[in-house]
C-alpha atoms as a PDB file:
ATOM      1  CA  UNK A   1    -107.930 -67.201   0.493  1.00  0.00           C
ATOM      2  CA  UNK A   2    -107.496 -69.265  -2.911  1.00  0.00           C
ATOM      3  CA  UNK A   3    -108.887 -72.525  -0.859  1.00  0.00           C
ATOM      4  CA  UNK A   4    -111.769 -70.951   0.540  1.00  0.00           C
ATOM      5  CA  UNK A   5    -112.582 -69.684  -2.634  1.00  0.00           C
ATOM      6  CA  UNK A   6    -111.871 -72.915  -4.440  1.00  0.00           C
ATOM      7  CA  UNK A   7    -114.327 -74.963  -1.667  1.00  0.00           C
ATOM      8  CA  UNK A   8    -117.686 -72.716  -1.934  1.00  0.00           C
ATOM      9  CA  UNK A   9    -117.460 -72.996  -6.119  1.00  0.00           C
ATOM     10  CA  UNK A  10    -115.944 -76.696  -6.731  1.00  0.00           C
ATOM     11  CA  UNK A  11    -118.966 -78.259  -7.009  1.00  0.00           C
ATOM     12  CA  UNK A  12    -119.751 -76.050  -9.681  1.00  0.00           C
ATOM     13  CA  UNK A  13    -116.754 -76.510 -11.699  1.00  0.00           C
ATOM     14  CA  UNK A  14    -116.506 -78.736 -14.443  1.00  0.00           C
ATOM     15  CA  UNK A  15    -114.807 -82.231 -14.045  1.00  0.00           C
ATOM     16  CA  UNK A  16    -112.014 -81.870 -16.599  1.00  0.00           C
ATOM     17  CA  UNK A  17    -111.191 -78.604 -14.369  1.00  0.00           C
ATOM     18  CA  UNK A  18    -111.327 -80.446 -11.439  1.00  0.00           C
ATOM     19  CA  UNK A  19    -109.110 -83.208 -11.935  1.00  0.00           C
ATOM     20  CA  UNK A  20    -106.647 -80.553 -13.858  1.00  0.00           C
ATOM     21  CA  UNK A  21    -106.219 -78.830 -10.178  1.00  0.00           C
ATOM     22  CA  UNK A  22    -105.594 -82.295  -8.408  1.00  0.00           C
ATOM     23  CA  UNK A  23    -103.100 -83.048 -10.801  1.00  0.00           C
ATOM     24  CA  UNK A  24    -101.392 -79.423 -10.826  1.00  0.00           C
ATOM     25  CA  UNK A  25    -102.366 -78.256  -7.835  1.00  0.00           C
ATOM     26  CA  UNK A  26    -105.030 -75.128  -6.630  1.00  0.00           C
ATOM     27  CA  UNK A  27    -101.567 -72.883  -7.065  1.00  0.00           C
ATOM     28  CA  UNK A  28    -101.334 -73.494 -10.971  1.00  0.00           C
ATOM     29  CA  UNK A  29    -104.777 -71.427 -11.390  1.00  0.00           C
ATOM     30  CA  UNK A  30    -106.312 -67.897 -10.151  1.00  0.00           C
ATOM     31  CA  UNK A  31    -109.632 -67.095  -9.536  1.00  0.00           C
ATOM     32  CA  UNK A  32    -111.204 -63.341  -9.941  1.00  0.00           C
ATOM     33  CA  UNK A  33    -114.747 -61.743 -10.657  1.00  0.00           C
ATOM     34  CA  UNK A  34    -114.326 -60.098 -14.410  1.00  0.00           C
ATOM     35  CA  UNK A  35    -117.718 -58.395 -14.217  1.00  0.00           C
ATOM     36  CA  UNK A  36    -120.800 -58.507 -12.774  1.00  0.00           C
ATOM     37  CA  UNK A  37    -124.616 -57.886 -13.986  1.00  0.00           C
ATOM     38  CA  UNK A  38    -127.751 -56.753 -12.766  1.00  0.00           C
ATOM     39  CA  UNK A  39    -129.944 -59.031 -15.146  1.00  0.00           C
ATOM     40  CA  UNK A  40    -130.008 -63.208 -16.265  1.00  0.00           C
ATOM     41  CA  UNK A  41    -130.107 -61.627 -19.857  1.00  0.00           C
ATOM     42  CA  UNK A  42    -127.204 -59.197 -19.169  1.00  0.00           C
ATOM     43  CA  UNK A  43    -125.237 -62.185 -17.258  1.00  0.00           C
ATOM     44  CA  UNK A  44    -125.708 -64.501 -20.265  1.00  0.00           C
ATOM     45  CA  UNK A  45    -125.062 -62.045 -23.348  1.00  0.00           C
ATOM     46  CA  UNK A  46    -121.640 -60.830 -21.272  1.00  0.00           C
ATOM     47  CA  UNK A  47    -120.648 -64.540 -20.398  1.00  0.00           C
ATOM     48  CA  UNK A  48    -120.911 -65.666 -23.833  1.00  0.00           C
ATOM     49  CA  UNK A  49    -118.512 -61.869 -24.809  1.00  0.00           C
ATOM     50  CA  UNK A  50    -116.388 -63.621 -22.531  1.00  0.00           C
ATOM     51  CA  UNK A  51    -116.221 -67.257 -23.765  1.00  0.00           C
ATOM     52  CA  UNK A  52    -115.100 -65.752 -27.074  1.00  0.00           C
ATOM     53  CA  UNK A  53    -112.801 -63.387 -25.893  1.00  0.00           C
ATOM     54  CA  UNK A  54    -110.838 -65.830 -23.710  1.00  0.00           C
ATOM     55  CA  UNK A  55    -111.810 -68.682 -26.297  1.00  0.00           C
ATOM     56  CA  UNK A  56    -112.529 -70.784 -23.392  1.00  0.00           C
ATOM     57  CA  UNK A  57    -114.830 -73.234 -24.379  1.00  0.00           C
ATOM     58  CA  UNK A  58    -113.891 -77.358 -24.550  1.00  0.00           C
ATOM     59  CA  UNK A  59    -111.617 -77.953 -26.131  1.00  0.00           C
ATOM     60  CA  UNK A  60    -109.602 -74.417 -25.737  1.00  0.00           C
ATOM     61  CA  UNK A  61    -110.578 -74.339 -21.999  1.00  0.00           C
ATOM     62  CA  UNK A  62    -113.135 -75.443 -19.010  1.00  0.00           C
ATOM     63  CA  UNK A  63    -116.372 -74.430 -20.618  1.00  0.00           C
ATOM     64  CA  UNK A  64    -118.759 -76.719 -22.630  1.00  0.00           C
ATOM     65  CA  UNK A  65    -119.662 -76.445 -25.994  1.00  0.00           C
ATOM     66  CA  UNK A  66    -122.561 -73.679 -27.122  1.00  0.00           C
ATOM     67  CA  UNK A  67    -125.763 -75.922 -26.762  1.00  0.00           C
ATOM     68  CA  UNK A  68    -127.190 -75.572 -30.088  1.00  0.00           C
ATOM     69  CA  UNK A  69    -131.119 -74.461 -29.706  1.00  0.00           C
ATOM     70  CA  UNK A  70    -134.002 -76.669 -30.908  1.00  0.00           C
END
């Protein structure tokens, strides 16, 4: 189930991420829904709760940097 996963979201992933799973293999990593939301606002203020909880932004983990707002 891991592959089918891995080939409906892999264009989505970032490249780093990517390349880490060719070189490790899809068996090194796990995939699984952590929440869900019924909003964008909700799905943004609960992704960026989970950025710092997992402190998984570059170069920690996959995600990019905040973008810093105009």
């Amino acid at each position: 189930m891991k592959k089918e996963i891995y080939e409906k979201i892999k264009d989505g992933l970032p490249e780093k991420m990517k390349k880490d799973i060719e070189k490790y293999g899809l068996e090194s990593f796990s995939f699984e829904i952590l929440d869900s939301a019924y909003s964008q606002e909700e799905l943004d203020r609960k992704q960026e709760e989970y950025f710092k909880k997992f402190n998984s932004r570059e170069p920690h983990g996959y995600n990019l940097p905040k973008k810093e707002k105009d």
